[in-house]
PDB file of N, CA and C in Angstrom:
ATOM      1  N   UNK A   1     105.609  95.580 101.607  1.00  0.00           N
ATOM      2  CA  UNK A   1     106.337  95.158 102.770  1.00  0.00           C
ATOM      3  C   UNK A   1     105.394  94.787 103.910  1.00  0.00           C
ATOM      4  N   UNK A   2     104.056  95.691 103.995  1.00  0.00           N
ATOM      5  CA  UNK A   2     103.366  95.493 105.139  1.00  0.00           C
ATOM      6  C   UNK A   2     102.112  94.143 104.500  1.00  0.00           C
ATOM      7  N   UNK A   3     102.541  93.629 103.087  1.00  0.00           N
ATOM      8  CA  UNK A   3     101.662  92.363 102.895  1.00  0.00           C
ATOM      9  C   UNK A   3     100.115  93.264 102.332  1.00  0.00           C
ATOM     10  N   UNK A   4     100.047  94.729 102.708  1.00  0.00           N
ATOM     11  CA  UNK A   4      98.682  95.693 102.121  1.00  0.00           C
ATOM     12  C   UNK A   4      98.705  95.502 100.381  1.00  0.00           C
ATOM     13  N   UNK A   5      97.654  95.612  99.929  1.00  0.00           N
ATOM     14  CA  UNK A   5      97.080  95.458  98.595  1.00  0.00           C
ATOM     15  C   UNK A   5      96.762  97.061  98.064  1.00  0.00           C
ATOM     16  N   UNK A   6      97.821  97.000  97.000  1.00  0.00           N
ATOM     17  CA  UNK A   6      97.923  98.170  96.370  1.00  0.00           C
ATOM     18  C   UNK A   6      97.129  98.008  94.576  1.00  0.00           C
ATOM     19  N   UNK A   7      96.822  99.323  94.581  1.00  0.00           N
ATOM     20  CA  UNK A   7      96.471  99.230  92.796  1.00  0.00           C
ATOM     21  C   UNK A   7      96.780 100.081  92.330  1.00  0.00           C
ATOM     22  N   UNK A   8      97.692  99.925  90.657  1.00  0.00           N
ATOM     23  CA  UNK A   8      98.132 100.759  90.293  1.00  0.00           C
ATOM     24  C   UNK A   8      97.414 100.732  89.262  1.00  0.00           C
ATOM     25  N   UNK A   9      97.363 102.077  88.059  1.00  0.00           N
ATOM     26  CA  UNK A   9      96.753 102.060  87.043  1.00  0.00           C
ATOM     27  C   UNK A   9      97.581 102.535  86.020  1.00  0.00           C
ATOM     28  N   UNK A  10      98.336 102.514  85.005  1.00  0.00           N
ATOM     29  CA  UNK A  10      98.701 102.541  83.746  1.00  0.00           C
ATOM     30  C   UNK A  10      98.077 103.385  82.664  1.00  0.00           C
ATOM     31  N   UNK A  11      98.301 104.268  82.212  1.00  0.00           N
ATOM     32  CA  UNK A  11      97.579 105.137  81.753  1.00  0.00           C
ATOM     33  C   UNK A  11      98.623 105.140  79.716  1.00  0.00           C
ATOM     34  N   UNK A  12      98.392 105.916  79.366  1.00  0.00           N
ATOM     35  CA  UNK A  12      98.672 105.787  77.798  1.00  0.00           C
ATOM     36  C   UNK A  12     100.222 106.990  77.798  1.00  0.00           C
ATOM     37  N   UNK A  13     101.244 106.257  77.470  1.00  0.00           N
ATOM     38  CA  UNK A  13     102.395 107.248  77.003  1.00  0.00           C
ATOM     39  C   UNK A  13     102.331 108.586  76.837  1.00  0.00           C
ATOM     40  N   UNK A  14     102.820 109.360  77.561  1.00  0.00           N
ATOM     41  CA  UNK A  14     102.608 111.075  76.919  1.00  0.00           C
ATOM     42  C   UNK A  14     103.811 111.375  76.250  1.00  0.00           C
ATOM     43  N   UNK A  15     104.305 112.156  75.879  1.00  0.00           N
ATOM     44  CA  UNK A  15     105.719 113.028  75.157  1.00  0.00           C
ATOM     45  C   UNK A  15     106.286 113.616  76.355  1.00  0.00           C
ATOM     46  N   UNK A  16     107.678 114.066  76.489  1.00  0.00           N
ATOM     47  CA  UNK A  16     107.903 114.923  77.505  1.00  0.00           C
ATOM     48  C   UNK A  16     107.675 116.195  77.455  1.00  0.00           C
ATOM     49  N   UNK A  17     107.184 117.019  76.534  1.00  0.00           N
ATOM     50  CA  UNK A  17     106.467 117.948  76.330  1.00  0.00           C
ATOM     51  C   UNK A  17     104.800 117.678  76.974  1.00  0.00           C
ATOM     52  N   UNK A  18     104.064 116.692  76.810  1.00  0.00           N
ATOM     53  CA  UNK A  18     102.866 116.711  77.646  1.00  0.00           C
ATOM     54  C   UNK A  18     103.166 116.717  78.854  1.00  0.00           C
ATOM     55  N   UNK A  19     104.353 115.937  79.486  1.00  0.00           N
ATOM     56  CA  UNK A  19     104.538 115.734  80.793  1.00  0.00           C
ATOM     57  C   UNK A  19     105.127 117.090  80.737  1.00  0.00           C
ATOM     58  N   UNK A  20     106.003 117.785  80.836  1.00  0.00           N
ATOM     59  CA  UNK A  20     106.408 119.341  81.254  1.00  0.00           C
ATOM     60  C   UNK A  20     104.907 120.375  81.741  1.00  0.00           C
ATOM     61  N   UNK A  21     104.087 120.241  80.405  1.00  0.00           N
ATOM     62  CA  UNK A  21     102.778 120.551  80.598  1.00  0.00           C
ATOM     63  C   UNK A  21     101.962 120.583  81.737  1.00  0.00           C
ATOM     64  N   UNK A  22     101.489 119.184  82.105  1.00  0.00           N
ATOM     65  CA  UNK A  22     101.043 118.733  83.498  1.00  0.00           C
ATOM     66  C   UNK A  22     102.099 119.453  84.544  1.00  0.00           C
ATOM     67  N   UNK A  23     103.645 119.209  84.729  1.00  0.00           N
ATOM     68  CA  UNK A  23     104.218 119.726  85.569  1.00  0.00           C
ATOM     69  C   UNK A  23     103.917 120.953  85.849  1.00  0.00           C
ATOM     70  N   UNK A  24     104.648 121.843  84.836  1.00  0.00           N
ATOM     71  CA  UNK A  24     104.064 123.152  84.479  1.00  0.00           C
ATOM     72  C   UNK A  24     102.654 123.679  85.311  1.00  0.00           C
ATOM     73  N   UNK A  25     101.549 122.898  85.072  1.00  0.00           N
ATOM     74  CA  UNK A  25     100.019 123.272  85.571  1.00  0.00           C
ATOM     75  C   UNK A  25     100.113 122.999  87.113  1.00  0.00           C
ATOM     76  N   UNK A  26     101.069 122.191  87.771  1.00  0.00           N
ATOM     77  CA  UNK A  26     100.845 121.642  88.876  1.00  0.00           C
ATOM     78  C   UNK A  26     101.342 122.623  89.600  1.00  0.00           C
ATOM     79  N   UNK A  27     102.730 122.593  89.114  1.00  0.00           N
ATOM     80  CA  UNK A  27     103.276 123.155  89.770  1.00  0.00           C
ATOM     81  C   UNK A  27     103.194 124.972  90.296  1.00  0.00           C
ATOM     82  N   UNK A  28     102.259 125.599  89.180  1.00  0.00           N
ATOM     83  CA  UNK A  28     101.581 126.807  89.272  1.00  0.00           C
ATOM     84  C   UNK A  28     100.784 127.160  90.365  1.00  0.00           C
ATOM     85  N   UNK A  29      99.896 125.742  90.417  1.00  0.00           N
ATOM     86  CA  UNK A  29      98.866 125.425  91.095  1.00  0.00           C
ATOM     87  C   UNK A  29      99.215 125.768  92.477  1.00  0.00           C
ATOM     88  N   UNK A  30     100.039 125.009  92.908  1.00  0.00           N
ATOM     89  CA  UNK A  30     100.351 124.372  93.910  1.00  0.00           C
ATOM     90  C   UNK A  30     101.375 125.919  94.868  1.00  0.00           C
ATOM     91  N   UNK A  31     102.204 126.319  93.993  1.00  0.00           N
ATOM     92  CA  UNK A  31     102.854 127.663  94.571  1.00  0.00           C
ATOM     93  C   UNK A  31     101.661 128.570  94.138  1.00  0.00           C
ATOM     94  N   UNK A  32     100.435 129.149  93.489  1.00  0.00           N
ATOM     95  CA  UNK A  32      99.834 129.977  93.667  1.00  0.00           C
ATOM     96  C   UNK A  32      99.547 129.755  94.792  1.00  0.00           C
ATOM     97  N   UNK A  33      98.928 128.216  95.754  1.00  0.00           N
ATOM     98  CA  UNK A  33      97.657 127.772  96.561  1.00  0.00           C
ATOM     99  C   UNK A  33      98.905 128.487  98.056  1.00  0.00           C
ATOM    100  N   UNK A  34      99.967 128.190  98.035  1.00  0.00           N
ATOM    101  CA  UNK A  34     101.190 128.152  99.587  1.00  0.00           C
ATOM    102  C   UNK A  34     101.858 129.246  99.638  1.00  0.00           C
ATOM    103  N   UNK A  35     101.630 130.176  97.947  1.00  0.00           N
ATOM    104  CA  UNK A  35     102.703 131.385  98.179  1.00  0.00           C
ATOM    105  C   UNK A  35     101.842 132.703  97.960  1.00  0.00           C
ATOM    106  N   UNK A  36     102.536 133.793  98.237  1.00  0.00           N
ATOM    107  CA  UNK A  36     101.988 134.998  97.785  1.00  0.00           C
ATOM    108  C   UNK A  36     102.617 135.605  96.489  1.00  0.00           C
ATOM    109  N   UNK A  37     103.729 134.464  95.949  1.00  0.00           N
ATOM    110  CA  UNK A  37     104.131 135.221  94.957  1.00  0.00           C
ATOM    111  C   UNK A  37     103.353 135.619  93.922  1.00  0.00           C
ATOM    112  N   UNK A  38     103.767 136.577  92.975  1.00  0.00           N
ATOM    113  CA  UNK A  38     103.062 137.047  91.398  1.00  0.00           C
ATOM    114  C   UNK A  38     103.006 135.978  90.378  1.00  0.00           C
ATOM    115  N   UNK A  39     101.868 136.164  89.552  1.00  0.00           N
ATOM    116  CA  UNK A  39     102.060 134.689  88.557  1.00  0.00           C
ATOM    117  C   UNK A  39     103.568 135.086  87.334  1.00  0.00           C
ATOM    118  N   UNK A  40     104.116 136.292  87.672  1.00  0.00           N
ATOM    119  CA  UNK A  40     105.249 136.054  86.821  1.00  0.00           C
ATOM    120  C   UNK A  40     106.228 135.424  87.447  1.00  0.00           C
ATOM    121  N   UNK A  41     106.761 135.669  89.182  1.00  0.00           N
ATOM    122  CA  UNK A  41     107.664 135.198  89.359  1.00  0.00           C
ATOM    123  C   UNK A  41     107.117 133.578  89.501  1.00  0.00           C
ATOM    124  N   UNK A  42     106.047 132.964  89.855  1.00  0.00           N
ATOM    125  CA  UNK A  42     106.315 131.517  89.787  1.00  0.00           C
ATOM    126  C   UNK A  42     106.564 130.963  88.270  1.00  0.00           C
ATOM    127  N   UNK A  43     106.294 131.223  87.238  1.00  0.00           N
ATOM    128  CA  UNK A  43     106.516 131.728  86.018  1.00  0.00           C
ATOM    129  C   UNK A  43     107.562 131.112  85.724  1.00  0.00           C
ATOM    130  N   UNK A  44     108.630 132.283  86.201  1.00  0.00           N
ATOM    131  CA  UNK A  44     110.524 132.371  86.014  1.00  0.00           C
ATOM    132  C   UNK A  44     110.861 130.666  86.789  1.00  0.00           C
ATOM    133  N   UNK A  45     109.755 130.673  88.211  1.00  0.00           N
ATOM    134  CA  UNK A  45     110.300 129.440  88.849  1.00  0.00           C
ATOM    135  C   UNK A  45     109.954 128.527  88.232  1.00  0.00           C
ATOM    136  N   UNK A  46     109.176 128.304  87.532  1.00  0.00           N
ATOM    137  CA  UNK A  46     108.477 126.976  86.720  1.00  0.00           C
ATOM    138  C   UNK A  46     109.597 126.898  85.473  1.00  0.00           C
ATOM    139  N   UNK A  47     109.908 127.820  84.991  1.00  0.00           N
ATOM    140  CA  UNK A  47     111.082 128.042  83.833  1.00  0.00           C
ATOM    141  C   UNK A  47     112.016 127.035  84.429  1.00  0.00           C
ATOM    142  N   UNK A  48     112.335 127.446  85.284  1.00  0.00           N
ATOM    143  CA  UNK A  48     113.932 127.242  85.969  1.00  0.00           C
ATOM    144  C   UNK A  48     113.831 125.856  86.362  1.00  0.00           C
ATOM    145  N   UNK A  49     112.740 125.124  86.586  1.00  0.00           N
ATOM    146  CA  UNK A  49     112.483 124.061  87.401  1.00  0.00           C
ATOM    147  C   UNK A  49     112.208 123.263  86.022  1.00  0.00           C
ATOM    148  N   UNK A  50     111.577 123.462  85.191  1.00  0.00           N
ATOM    149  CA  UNK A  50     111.656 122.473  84.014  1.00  0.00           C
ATOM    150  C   UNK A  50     112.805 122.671  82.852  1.00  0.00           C
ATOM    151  N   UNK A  51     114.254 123.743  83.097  1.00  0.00           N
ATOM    152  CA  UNK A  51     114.706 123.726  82.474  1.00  0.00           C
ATOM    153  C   UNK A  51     115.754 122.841  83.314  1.00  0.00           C
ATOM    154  N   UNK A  52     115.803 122.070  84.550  1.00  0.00           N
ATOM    155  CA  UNK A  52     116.446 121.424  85.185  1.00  0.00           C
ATOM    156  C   UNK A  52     116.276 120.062  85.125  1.00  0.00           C
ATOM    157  N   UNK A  53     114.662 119.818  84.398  1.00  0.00           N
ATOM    158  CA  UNK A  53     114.425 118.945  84.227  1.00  0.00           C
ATOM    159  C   UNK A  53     114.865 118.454  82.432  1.00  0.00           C
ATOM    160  N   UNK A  54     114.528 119.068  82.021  1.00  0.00           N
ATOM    161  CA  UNK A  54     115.759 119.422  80.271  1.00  0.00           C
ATOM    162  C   UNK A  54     116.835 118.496  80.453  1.00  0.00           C
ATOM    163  N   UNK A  55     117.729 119.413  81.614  1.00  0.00           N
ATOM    164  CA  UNK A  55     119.053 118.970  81.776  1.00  0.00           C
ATOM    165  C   UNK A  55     119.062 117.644  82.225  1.00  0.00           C
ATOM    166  N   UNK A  56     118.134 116.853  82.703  1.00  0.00           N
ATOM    167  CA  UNK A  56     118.294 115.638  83.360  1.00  0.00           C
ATOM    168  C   UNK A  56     117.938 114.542  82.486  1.00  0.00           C
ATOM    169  N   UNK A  57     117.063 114.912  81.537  1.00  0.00           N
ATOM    170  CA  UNK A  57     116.679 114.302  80.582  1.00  0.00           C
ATOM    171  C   UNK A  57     117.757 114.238  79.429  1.00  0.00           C
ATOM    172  N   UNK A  58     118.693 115.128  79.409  1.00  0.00           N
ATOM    173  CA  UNK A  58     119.590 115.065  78.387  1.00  0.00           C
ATOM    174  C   UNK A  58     120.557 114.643  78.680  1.00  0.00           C
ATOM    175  N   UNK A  59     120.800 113.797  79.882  1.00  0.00           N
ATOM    176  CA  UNK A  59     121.909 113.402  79.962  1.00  0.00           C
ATOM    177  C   UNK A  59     121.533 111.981  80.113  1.00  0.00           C
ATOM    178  N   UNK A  60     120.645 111.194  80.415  1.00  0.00           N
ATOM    179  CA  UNK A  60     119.575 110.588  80.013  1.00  0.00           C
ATOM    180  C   UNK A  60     119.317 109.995  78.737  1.00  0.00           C
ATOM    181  N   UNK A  61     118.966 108.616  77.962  1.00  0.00           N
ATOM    182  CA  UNK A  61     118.789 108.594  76.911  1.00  0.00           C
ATOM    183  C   UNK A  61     116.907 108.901  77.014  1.00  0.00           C
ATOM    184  N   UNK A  62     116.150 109.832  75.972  1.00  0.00           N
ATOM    185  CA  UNK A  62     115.079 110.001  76.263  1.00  0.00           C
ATOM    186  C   UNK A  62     113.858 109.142  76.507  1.00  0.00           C
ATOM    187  N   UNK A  63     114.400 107.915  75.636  1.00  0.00           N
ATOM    188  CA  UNK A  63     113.043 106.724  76.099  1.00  0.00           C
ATOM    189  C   UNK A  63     113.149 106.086  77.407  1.00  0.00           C
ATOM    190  N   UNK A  64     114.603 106.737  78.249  1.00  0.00           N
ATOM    191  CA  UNK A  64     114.187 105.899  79.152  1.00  0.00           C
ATOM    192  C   UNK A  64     114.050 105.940  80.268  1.00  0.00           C
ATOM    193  N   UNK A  65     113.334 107.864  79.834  1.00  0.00           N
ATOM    194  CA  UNK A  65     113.135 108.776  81.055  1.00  0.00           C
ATOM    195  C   UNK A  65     111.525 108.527  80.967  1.00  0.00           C
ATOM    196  N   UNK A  66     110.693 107.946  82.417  1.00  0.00           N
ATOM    197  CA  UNK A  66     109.074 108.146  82.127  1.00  0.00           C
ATOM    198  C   UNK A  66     108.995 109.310  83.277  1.00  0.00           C
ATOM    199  N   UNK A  67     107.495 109.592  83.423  1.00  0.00           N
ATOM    200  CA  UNK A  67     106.831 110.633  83.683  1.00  0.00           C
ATOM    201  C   UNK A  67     105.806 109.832  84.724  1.00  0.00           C
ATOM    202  N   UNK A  68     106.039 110.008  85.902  1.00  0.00           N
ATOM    203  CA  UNK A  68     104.311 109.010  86.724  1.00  0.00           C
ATOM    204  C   UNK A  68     103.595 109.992  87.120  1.00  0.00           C
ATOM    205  N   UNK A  69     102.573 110.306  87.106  1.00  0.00           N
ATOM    206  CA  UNK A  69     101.521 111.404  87.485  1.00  0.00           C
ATOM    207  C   UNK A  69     101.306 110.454  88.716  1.00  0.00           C
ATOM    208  N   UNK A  70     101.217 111.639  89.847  1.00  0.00           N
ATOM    209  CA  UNK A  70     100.337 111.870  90.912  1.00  0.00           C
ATOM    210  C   UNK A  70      99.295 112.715  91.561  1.00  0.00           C
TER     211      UNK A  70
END
């Protein structure tokens, strides 16, 4: 919109099991780095947060759910 020059890069298909994975790691990451919680309860939250993502995907036909890493 602002006419700026962007680059994107394309990387190789994962499974949604690799992508849960990455989520999974990030998302550990990221509430260990902001919270004081225990690594079990972010754990339960990482559960809960990719079993929401399950649900979205299954309602969803699966090829034509992608995954963009940031």
């Amino acid at each position: 919109m602002k006419g700026e020059v962007s680059r994107f890069e394309i990387g190789k298909p994962v499974t949604i099991a690799e992508a849960k994975k990455e989520i999974r790691n990030r998302y550990f990451a990221r509430m260990k780095e902001s919270t004081d919680y225990g690594d079990d309860h972010i754990n339960r939250n990482a559960e809960g947060y990719l079993k929401s993502l399950d649900s979205f995907v299954a309602t969803k036909h699966p090829n034509l759910v992608i995954y963009i890493s940031c």
